[in-house]
N, C-alpha and C. Protein backbone atom coordinates (compact mmCIF):
# COMPACT_ATOMS: atom_id res chain seq x y z
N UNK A 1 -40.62 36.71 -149.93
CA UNK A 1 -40.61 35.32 -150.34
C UNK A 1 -40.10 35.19 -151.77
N UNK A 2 -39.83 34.08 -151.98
CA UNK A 2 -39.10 33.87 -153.44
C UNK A 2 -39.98 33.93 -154.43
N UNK A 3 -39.65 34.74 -155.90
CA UNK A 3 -40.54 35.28 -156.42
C UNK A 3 -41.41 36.92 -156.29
N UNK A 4 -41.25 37.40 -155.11
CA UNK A 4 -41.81 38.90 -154.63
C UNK A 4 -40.93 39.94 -155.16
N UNK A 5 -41.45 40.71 -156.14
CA UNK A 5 -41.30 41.89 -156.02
C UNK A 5 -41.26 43.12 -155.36
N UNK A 6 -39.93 43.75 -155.06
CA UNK A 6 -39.90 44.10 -154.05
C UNK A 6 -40.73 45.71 -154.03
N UNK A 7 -41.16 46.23 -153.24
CA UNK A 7 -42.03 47.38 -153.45
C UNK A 7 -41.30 48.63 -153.28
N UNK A 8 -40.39 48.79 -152.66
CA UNK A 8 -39.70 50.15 -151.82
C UNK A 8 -38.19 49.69 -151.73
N UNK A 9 -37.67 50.43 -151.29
CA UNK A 9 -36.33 50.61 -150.55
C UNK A 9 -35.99 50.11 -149.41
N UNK A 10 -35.64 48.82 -148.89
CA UNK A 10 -35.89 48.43 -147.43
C UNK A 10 -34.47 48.06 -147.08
N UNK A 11 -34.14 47.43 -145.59
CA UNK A 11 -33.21 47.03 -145.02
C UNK A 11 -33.53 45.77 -144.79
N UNK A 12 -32.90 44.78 -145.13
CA UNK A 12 -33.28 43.31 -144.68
C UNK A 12 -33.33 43.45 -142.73
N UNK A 13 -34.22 43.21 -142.36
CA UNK A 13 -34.02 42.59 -141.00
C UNK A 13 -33.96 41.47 -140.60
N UNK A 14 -34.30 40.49 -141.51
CA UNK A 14 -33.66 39.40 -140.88
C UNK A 14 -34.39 38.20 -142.17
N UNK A 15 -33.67 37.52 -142.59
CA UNK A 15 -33.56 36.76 -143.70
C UNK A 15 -33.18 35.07 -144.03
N UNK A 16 -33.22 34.40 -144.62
CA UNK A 16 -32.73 33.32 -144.96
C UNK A 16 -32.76 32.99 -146.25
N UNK A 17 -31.18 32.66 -146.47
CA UNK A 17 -30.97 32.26 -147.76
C UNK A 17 -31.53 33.05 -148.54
N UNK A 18 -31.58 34.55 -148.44
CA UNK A 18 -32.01 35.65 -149.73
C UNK A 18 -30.97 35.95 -151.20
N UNK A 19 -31.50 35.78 -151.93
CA UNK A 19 -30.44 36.10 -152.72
C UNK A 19 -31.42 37.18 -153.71
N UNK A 20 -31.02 38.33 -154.21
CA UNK A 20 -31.75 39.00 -155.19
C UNK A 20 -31.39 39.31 -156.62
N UNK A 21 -32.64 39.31 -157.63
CA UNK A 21 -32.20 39.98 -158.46
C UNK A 21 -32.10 41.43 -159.01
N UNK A 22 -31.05 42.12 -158.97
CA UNK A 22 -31.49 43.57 -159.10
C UNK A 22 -31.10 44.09 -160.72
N UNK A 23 -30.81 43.18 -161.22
CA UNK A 23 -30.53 43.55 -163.49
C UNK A 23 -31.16 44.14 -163.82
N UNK A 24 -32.74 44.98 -163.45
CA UNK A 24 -33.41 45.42 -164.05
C UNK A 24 -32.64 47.41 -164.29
N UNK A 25 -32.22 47.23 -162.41
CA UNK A 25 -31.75 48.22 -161.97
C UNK A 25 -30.20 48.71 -162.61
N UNK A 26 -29.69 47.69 -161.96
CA UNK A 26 -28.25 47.62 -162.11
C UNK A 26 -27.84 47.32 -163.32
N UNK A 27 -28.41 46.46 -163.66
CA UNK A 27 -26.98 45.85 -164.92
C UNK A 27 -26.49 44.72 -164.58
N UNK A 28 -26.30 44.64 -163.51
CA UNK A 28 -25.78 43.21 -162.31
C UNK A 28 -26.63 41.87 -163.12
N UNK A 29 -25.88 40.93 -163.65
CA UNK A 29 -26.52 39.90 -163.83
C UNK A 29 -26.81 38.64 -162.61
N UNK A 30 -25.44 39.06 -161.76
CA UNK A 30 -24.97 37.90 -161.19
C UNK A 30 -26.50 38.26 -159.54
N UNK A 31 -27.02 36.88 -158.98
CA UNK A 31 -28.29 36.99 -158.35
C UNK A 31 -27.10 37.62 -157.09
N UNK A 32 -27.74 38.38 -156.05
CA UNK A 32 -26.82 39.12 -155.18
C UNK A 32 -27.21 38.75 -153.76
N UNK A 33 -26.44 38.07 -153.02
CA UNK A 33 -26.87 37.64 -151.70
C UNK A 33 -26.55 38.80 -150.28
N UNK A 34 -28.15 38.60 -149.77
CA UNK A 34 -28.35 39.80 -149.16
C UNK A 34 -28.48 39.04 -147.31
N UNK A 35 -28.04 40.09 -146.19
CA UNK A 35 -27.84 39.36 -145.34
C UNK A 35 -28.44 40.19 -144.52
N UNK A 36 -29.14 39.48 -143.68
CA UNK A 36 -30.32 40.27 -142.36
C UNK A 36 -29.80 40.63 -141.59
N UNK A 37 -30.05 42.36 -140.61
CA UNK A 37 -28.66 43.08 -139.74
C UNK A 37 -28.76 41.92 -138.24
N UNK A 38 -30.13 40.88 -137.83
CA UNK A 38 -29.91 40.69 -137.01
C UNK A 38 -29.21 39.67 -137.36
N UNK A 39 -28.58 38.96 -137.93
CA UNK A 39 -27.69 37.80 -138.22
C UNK A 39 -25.93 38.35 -138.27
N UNK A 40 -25.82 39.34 -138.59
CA UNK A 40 -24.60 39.97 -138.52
C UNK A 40 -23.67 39.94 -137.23
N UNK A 41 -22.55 39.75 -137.02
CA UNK A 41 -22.24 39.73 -135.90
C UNK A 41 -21.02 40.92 -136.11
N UNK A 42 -19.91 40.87 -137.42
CA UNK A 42 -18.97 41.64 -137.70
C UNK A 42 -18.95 42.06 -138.91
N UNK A 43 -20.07 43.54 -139.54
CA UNK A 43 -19.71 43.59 -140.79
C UNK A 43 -18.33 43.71 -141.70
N UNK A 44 -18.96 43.30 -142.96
CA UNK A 44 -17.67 43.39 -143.58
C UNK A 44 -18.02 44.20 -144.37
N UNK A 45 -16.70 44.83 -145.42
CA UNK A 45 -17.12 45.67 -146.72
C UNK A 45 -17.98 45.28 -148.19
N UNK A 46 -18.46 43.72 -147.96
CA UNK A 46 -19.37 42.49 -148.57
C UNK A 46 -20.58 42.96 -148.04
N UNK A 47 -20.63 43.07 -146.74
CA UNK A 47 -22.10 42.95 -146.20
C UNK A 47 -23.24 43.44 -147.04
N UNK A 48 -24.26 42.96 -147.49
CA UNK A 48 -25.25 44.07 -147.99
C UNK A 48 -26.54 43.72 -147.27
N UNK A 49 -27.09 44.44 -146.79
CA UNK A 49 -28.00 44.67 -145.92
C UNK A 49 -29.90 45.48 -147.00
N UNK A 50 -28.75 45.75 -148.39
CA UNK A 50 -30.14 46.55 -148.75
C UNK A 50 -30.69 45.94 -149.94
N UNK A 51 -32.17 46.18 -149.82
CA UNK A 51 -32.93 45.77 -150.45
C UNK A 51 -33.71 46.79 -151.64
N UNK A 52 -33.32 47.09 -153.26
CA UNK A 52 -33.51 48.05 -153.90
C UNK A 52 -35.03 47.20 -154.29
N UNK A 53 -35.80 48.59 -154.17
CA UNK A 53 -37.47 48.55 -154.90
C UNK A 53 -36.80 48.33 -156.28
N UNK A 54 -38.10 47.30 -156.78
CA UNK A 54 -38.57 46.74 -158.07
C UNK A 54 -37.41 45.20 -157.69
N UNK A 55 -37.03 45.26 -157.43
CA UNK A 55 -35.45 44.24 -157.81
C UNK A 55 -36.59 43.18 -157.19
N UNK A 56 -36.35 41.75 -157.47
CA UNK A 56 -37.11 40.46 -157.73
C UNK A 56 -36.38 39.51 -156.76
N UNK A 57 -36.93 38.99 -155.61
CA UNK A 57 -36.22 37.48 -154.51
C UNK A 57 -36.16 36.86 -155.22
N UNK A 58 -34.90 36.09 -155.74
CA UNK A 58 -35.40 34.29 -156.39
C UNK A 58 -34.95 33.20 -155.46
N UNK A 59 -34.86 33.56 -154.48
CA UNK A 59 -33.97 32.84 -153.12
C UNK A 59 -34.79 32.98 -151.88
N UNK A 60 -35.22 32.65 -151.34
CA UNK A 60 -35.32 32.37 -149.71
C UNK A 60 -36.56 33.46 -148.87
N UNK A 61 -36.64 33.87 -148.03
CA UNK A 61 -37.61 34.31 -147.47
C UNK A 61 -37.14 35.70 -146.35
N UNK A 62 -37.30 37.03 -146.01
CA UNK A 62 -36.87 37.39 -144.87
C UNK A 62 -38.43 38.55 -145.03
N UNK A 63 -38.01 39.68 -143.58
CA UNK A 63 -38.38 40.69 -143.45
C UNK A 63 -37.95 41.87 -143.46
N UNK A 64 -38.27 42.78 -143.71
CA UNK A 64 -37.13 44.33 -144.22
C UNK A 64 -38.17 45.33 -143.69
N UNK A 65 -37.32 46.40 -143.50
CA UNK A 65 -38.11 47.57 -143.09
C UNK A 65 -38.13 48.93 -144.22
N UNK A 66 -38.82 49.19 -144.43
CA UNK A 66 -38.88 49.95 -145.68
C UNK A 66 -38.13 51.53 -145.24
N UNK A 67 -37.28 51.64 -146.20
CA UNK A 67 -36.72 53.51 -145.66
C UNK A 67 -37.13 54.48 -146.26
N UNK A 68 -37.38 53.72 -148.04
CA UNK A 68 -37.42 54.87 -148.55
C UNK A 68 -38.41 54.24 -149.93
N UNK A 69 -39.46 55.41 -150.57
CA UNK A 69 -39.88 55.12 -151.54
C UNK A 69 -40.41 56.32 -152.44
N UNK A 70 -40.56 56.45 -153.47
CA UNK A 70 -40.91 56.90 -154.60
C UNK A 70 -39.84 58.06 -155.05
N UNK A 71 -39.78 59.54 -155.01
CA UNK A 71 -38.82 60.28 -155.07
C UNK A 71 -37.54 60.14 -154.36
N UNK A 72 -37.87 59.65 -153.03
CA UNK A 72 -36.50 59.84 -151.83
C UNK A 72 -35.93 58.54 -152.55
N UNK A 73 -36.27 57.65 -153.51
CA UNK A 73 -35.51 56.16 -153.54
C UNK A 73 -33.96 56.33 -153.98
């Protein structure tokens, strides 16, 4: 949900209107819109599907499946 910190390493599964912030991580200022695999019909080389631990929702609501956390991140 907008506002959540994200805990782990996940894959969006399915989303609306997500957009994230990941600057803490990246450097990336610009908020980064993230898209759920069941909404996909033809990825593109845009698509982003992932969701980096710590990085902050300020956009919209989905569910993700977590892959990876603490050392493996």
């Amino acid at each position: 949900n907008t506002g959540d910190k994200i805990p782990a390493d996940c894959v969006l599964y399915s989303g609306n209107a997500i957009l994230s912030d990941e600057s803490n991580m990246t450097g990336e200022t610009a908020h980064l819109k993230k898209e759920g695999i069941d909404q996909i019909d033809e990825p593109t080389p845009t698509t982003d599907v992932f969701l980096i631990g710590g990085a902050t929702i300020v956009q919209g609501t989905g569910v993700a499946i977590v892959c990876a956390v603490g050392k493996k991140s």
